[in-house]
C-alpha atoms as a PDB file:
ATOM      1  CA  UNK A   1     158.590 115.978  96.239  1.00  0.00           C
ATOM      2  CA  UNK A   2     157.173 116.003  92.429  1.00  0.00           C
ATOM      3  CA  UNK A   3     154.129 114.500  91.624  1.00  0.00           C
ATOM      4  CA  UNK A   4     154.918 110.678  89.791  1.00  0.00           C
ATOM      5  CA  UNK A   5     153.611 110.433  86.313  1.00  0.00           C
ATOM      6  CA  UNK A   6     152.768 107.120  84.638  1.00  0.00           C
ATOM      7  CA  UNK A   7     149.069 106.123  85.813  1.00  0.00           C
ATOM      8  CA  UNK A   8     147.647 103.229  83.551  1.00  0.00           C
ATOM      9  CA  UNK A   9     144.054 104.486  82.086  1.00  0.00           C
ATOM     10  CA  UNK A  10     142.409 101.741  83.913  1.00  0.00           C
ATOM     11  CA  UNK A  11     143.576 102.782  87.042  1.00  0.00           C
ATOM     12  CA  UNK A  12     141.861 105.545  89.464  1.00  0.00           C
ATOM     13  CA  UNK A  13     143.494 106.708  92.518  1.00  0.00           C
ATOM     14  CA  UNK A  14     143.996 109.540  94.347  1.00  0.00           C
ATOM     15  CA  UNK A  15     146.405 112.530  92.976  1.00  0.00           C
ATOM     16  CA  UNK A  16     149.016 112.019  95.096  1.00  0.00           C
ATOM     17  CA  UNK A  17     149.436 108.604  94.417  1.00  0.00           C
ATOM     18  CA  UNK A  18     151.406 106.395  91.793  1.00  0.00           C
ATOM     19  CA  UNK A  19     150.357 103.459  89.966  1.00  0.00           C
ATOM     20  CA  UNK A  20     153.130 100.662  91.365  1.00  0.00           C
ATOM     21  CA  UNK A  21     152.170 101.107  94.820  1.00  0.00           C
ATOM     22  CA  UNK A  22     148.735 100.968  93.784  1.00  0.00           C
ATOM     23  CA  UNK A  23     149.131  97.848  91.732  1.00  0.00           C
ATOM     24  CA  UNK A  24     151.358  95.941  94.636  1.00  0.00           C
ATOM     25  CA  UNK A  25     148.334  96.670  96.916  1.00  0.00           C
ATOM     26  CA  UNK A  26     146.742  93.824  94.896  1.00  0.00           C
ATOM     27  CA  UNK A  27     147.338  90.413  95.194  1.00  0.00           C
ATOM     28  CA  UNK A  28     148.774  88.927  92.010  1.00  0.00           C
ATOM     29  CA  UNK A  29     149.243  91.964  90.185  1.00  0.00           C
ATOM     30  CA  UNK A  30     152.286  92.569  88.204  1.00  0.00           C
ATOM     31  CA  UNK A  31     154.637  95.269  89.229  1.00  0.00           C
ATOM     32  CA  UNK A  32     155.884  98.445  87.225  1.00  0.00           C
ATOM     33  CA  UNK A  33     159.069  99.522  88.007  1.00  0.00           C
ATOM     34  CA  UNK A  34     161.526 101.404  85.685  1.00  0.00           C
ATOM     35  CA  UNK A  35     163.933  99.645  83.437  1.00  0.00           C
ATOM     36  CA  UNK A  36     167.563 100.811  81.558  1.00  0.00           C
ATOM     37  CA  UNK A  37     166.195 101.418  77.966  1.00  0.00           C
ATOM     38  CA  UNK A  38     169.420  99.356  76.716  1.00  0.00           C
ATOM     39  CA  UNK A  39     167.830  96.434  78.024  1.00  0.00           C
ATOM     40  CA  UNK A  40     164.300  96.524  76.778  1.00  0.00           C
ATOM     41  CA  UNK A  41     164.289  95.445  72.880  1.00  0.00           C
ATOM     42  CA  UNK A  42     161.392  94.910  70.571  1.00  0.00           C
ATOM     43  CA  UNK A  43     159.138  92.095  69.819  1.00  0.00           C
ATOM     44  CA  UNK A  44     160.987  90.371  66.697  1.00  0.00           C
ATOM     45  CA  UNK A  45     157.604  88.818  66.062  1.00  0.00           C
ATOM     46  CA  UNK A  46     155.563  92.140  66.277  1.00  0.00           C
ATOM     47  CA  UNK A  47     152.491  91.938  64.062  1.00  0.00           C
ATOM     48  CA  UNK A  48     152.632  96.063  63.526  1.00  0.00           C
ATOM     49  CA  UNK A  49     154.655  96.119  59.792  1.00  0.00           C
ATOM     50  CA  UNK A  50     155.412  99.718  60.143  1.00  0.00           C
ATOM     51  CA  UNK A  51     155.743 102.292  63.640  1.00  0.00           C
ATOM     52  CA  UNK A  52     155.158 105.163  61.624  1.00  0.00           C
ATOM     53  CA  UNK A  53     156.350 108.674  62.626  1.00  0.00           C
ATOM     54  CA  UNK A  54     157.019 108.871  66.685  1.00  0.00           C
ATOM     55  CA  UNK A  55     158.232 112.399  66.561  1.00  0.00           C
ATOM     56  CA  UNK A  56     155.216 113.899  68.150  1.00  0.00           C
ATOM     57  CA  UNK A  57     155.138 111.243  70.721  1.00  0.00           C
ATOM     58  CA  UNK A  58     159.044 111.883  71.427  1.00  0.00           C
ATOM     59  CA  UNK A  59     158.131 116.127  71.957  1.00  0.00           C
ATOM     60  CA  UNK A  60     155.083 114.749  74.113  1.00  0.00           C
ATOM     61  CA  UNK A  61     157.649 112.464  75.908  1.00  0.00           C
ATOM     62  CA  UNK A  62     160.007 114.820  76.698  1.00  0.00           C
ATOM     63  CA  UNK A  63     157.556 117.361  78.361  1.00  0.00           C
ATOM     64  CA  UNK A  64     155.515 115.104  80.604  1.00  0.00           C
ATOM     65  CA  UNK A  65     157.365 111.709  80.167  1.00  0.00           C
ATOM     66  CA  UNK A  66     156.074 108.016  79.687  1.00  0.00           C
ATOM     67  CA  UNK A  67     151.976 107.879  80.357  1.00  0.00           C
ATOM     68  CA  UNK A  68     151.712 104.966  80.143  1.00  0.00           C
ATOM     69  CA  UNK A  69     153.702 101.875  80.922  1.00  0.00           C
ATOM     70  CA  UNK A  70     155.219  99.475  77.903  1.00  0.00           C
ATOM     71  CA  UNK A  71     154.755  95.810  79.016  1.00  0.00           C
ATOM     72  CA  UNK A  72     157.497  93.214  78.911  1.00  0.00           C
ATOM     73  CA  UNK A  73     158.783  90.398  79.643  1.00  0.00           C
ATOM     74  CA  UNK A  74     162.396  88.576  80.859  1.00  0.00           C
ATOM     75  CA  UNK A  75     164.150  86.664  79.012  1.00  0.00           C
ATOM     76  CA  UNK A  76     167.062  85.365  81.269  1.00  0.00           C
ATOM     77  CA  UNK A  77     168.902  83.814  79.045  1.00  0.00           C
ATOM     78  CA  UNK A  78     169.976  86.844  76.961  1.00  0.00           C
ATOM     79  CA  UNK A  79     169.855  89.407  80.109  1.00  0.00           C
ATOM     80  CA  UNK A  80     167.149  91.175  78.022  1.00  0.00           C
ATOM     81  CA  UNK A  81     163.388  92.645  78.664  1.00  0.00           C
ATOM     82  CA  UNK A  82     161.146  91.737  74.914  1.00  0.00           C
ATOM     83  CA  UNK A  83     158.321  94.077  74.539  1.00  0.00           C
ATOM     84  CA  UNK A  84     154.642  92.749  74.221  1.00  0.00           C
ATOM     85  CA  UNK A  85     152.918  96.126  73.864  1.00  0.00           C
ATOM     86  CA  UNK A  86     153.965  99.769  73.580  1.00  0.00           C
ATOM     87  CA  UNK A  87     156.667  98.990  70.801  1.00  0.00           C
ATOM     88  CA  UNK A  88     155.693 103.295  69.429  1.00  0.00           C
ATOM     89  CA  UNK A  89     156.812 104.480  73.211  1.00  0.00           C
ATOM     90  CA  UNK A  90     159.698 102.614  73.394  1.00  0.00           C
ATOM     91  CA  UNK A  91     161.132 104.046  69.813  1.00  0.00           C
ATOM     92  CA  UNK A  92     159.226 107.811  71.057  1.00  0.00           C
ATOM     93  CA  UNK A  93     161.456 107.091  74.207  1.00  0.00           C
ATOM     94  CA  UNK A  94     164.695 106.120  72.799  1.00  0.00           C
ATOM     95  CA  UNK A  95     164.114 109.437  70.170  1.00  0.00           C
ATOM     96  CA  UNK A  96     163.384 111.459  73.217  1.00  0.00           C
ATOM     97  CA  UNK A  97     166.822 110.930  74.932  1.00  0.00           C
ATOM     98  CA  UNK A  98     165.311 108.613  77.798  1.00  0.00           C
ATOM     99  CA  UNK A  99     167.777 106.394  79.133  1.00  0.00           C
ATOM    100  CA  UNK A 100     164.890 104.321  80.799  1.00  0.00           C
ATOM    101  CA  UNK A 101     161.122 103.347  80.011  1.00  0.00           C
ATOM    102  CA  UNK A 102     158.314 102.799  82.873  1.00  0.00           C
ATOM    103  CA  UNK A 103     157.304  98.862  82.318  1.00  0.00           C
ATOM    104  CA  UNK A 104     155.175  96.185  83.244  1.00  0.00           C
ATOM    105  CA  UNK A 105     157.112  93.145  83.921  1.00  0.00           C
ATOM    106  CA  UNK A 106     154.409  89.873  82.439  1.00  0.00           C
ATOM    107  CA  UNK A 107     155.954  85.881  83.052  1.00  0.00           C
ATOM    108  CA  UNK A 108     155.025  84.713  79.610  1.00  0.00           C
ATOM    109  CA  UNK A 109     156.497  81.929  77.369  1.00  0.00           C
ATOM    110  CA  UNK A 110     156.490  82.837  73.293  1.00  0.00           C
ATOM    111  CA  UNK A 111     152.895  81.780  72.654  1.00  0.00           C
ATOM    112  CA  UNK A 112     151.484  84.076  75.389  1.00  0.00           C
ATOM    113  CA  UNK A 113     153.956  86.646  73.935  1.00  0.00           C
ATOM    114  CA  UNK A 114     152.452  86.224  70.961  1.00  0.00           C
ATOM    115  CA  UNK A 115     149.233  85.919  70.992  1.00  0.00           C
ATOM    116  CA  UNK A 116     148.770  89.419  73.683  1.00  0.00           C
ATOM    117  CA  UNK A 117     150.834  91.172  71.390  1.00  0.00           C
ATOM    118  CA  UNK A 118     148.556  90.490  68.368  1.00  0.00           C
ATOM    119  CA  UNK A 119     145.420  91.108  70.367  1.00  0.00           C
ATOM    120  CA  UNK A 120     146.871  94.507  71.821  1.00  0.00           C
ATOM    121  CA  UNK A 121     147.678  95.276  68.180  1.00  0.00           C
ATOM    122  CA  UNK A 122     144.466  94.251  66.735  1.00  0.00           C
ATOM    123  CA  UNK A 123     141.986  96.499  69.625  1.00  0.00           C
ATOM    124  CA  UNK A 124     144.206  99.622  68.107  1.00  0.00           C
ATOM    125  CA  UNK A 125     142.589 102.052  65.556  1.00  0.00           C
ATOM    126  CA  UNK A 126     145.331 102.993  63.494  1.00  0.00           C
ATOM    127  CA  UNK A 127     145.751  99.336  61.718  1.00  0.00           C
ATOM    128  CA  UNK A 128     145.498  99.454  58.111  1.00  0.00           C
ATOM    129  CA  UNK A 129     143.189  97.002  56.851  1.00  0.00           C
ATOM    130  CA  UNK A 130     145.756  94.566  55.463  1.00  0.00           C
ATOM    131  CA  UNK A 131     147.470  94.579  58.610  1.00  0.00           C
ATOM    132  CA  UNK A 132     144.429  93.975  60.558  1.00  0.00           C
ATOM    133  CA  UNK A 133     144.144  90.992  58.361  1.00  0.00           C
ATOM    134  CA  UNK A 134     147.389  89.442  58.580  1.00  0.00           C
ATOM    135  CA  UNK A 135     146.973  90.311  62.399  1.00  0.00           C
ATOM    136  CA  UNK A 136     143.668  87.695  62.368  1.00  0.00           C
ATOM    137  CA  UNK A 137     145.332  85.118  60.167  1.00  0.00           C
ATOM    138  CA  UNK A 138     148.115  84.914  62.353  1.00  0.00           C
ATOM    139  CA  UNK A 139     145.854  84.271  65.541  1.00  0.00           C
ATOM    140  CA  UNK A 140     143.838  81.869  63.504  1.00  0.00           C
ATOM    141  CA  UNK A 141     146.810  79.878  62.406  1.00  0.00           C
ATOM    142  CA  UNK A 142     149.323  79.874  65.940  1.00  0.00           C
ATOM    143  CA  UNK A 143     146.465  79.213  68.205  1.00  0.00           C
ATOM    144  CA  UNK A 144     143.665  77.237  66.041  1.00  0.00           C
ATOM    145  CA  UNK A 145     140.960  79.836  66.950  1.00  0.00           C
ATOM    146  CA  UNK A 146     137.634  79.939  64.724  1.00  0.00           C
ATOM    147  CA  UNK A 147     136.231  83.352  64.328  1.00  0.00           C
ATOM    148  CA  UNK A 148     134.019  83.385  67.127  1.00  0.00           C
ATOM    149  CA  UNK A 149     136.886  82.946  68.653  1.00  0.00           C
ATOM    150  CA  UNK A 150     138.810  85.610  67.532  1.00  0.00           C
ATOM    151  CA  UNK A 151     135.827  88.344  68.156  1.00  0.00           C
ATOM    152  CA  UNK A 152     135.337  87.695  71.684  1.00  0.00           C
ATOM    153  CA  UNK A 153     139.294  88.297  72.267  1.00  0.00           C
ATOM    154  CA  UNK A 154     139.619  91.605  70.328  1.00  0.00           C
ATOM    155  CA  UNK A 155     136.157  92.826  71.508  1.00  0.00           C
ATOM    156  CA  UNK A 156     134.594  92.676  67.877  1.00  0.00           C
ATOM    157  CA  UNK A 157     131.665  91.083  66.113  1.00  0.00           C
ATOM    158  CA  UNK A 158     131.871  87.948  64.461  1.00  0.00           C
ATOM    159  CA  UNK A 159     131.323  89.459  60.851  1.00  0.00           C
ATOM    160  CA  UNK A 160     133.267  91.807  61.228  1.00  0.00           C
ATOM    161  CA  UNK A 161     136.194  89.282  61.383  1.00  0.00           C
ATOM    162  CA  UNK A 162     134.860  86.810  58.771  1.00  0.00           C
ATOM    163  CA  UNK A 163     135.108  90.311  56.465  1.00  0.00           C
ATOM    164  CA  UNK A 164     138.557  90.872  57.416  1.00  0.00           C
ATOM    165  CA  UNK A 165     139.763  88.116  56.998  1.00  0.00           C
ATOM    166  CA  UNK A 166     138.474  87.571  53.695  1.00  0.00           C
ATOM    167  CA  UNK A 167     140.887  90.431  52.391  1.00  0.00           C
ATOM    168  CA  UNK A 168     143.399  88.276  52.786  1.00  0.00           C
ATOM    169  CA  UNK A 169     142.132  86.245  49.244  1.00  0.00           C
ATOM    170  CA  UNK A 170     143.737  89.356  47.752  1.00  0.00           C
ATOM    171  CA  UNK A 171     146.652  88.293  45.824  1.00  0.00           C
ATOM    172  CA  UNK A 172     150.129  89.699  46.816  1.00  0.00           C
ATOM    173  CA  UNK A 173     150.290  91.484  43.385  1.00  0.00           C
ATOM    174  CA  UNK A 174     146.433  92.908  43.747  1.00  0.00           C
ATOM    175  CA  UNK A 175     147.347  94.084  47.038  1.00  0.00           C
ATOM    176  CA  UNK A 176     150.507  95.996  46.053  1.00  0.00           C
ATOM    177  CA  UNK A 177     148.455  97.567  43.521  1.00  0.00           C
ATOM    178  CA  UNK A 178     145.810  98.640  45.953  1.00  0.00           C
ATOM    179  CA  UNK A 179     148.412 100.197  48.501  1.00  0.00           C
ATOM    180  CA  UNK A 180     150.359 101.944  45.435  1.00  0.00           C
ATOM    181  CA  UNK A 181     146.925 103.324  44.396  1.00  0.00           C
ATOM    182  CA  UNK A 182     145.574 103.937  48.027  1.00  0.00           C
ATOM    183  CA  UNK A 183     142.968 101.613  48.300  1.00  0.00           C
ATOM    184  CA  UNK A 184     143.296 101.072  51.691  1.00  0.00           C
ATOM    185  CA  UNK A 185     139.951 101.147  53.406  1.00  0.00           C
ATOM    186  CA  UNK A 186     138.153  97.927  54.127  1.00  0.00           C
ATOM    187  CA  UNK A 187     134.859  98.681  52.723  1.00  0.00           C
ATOM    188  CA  UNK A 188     136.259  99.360  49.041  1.00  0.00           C
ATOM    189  CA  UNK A 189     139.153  96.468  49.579  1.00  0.00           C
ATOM    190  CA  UNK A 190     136.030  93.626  50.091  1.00  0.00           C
ATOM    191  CA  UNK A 191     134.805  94.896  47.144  1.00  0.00           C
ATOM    192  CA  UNK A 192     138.221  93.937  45.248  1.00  0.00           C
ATOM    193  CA  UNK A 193     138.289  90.591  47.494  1.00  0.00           C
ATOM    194  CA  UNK A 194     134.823  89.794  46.237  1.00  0.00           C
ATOM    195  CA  UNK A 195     135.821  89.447  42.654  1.00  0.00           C
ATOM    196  CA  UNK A 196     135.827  86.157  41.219  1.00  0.00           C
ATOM    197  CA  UNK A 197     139.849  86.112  40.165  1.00  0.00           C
ATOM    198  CA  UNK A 198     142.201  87.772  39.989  1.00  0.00           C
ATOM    199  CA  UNK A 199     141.916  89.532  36.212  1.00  0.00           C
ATOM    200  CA  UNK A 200     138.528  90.874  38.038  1.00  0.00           C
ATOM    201  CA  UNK A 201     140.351  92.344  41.297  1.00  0.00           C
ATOM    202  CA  UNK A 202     142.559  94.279  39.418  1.00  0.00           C
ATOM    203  CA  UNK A 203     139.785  95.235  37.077  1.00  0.00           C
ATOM    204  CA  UNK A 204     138.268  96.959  40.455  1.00  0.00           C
ATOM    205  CA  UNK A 205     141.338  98.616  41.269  1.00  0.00           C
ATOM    206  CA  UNK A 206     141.602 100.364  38.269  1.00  0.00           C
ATOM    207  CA  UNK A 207     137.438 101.656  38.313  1.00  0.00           C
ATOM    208  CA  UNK A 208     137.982 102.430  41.739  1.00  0.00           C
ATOM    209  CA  UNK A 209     141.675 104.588  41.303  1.00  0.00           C
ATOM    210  CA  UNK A 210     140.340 106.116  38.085  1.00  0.00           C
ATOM    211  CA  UNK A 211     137.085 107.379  38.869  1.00  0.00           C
ATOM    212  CA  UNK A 212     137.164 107.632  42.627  1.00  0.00           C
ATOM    213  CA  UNK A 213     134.890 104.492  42.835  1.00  0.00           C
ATOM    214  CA  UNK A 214     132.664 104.365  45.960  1.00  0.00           C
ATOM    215  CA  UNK A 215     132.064 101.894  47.955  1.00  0.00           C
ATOM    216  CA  UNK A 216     127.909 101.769  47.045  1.00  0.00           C
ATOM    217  CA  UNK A 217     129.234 102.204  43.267  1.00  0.00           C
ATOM    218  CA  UNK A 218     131.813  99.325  43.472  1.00  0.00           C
ATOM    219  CA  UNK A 219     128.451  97.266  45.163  1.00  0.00           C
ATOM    220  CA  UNK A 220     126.388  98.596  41.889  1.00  0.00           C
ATOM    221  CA  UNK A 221     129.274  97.150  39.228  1.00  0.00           C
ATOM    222  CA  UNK A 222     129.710  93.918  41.098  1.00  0.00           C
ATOM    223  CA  UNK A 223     125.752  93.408  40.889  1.00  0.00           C
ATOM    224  CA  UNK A 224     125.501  94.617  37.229  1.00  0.00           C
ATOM    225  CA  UNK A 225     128.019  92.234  36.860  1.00  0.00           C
ATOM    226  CA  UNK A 226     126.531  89.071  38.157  1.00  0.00           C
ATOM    227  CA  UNK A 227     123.478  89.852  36.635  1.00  0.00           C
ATOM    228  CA  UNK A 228     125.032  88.623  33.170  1.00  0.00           C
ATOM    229  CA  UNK A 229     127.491  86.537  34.697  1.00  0.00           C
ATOM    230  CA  UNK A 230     126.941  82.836  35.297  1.00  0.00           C
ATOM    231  CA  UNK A 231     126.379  81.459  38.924  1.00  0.00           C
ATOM    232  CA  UNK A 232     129.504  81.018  40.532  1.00  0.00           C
ATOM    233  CA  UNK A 233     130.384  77.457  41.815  1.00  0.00           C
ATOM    234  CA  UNK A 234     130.436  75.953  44.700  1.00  0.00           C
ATOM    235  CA  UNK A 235     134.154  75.757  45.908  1.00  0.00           C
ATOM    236  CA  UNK A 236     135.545  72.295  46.011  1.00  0.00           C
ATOM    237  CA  UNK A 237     138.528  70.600  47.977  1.00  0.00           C
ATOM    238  CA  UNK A 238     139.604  67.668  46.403  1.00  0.00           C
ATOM    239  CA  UNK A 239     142.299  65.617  48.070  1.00  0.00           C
ATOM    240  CA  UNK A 240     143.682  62.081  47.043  1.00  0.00           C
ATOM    241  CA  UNK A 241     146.896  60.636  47.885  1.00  0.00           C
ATOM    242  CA  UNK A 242     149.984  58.975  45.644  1.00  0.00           C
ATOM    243  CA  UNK A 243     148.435  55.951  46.806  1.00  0.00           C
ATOM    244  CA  UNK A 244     145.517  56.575  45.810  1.00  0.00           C
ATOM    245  CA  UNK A 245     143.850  54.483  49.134  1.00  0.00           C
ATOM    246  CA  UNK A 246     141.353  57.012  49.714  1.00  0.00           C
ATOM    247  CA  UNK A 247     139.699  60.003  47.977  1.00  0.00           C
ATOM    248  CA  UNK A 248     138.901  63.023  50.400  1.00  0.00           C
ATOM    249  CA  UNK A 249     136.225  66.102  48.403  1.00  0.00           C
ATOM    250  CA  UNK A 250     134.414  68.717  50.547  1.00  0.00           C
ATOM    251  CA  UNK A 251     131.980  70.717  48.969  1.00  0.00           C
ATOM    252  CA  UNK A 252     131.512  74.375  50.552  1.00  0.00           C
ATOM    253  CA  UNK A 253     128.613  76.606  49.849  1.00  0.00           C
ATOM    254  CA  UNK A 254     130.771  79.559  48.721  1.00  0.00           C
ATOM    255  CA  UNK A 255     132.719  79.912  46.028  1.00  0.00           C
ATOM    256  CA  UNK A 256     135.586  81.674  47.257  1.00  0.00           C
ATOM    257  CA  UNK A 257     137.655  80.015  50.666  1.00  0.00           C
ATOM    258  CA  UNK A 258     141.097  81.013  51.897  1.00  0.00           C
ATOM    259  CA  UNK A 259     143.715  78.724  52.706  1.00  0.00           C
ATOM    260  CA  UNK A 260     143.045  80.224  56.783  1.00  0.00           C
ATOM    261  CA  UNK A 261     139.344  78.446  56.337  1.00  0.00           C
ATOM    262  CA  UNK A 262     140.358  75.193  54.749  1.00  0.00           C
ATOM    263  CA  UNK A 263     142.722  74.773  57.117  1.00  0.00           C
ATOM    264  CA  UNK A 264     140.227  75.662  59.953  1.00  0.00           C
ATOM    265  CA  UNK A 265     137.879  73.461  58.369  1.00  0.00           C
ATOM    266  CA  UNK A 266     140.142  70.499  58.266  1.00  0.00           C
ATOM    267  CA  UNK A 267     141.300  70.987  61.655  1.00  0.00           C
ATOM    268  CA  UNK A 268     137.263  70.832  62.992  1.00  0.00           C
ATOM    269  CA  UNK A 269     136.921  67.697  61.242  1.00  0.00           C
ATOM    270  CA  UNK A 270     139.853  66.489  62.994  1.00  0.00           C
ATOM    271  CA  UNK A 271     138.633  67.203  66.539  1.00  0.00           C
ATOM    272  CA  UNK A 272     135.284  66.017  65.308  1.00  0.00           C
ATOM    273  CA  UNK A 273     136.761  62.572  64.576  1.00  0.00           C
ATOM    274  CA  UNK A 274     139.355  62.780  67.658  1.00  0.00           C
ATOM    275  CA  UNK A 275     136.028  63.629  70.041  1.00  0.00           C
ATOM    276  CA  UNK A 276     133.695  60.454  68.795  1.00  0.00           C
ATOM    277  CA  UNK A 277     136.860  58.156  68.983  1.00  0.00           C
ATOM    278  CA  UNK A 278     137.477  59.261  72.894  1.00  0.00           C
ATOM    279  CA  UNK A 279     133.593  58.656  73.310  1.00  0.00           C
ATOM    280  CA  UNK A 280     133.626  55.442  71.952  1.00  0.00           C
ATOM    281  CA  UNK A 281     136.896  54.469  74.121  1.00  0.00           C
ATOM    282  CA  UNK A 282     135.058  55.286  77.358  1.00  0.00           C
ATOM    283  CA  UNK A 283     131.604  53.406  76.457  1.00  0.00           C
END
């Protein structure tokens, strides 16, 4: 009898062994098992934009099969497996001729879905930095994580977030500019996010695609810059409504804040105010 193929990474047995008898030895564990590939369909909310080229993965498919299994999850009501992870071996696998895929089978409503397909996407290397960003956002928004938050999910520091994120003050128009001109790695594109507007971004762009701008150099021109430049202000949320019955203004120490941290912001105030109200009910 051949050898089985399809060990998870994680996993260490013996060499004779396979992982879904390994996995069913342990109490609770979800259970691999082959499924039609007609069935199995990908995540329409994916946070991956692009798959990129599988055919490498389809030759290495075809010689020694599916490593690793794609994990999914039933959805009764249209007969149909959605994919939470693996979304490059299922299109490698249809490409390769397979007319079934080795999966993980996960009970999880669209929120779970969601959220462990972001964070499988977001631990992966080959991100660019804009999706990376719009991966964060996402998370930040749909589950009302702070940033601290966010790092100890993906397994990364704290700062390394914040700066993420802050690419996303890039302007749609900015970043098509960057992409078209392949500034695509994060240290340059926080130098182009650092900018005070937008006229000032795309100033960047250009020094950087013209004269191969490094990231130290970029650091140099935006120093030189605010040597002569005045102090930038304090950014300021001012909210009053048609009634004018109140006037709401919060004064933040930087001057640049996304839309992701004023929202996060207000939201905090919110639980703020919802947590002294519930301690003032039970005294």
């Amino acid at each position: 009898m051949s050898r089985k193929i399809g060990l998870p990474v994680t996993l260490k047995m013996r060499h004779d062994a396979h992982y879904v008898e390994t996995l069913a030895s342990y109490s609770g564990a979800s259970i691999g098992r082959m499924i039609p590939i007609d069935k199995v369909r990908p995540n329409p909310d994916q946070p991956r934009k692009t798959i990129g080229d599988v055919r490498e993965l389809a030759d290495s498919i075809r010689e020694k099969g599916v490593l690793e299994p794609l994990l999914v999850r039933y959805v009764p009501r249209e007969d149909t497996y959605y994919i939470i992870s693996g979304e490059r071996r299922y299109h490698a696998s249809r490409a390769a001729g397979l007319h079934e895929v080795p999966c993980i089978e996960k009970i999880a409503d669209d929120a779970e879905t969601l959220e462990l397909a972001l964070i499988e996407n977001l631990q992966r290397k080959d991100l660019t930095a804009f999706e990376e960003a719009d991966g964060l956002s996402r998370l930040a928004e749909h589950f009302d994580y702070t940033h601290d938050d966010i790092a100890r999910k993906i397994g990364k520091a704290r700062s390394s977030v914040t700066e993420t994120l802050s690419i996303r003050v890039i302007p749609d128009p900015v970043r098509e500019a960057c992409i078209e001109k392949g500034i695509v790695t994060k240290s340059l594109l926080l130098q182009v996010a650092r900018q005070p507007n937008e006229k000032k971004m795309r100033e960047m762009v250009d020094k950087i695609a013209s004269g191969g701008l490094s990231r130290d150099e970029a650091r140099r021109a935006r120093q030189e810059e605010n040597v002569s430049a005045p102090r930038p202000q304090p950014f300021l949320f001012d909210f009053q409504p048609e009634d004018n019955s109140f006037r709401m203004r919060i004064l933040f120490r930087k001057s640049q804040v996304s839309r992701e941290e004023l929202a996060s912001t207000l939201r905090a105030i919110l639980r703020e105010l919802e947590s002294e109200s519930a301690k003032i009910a039970v005294a």
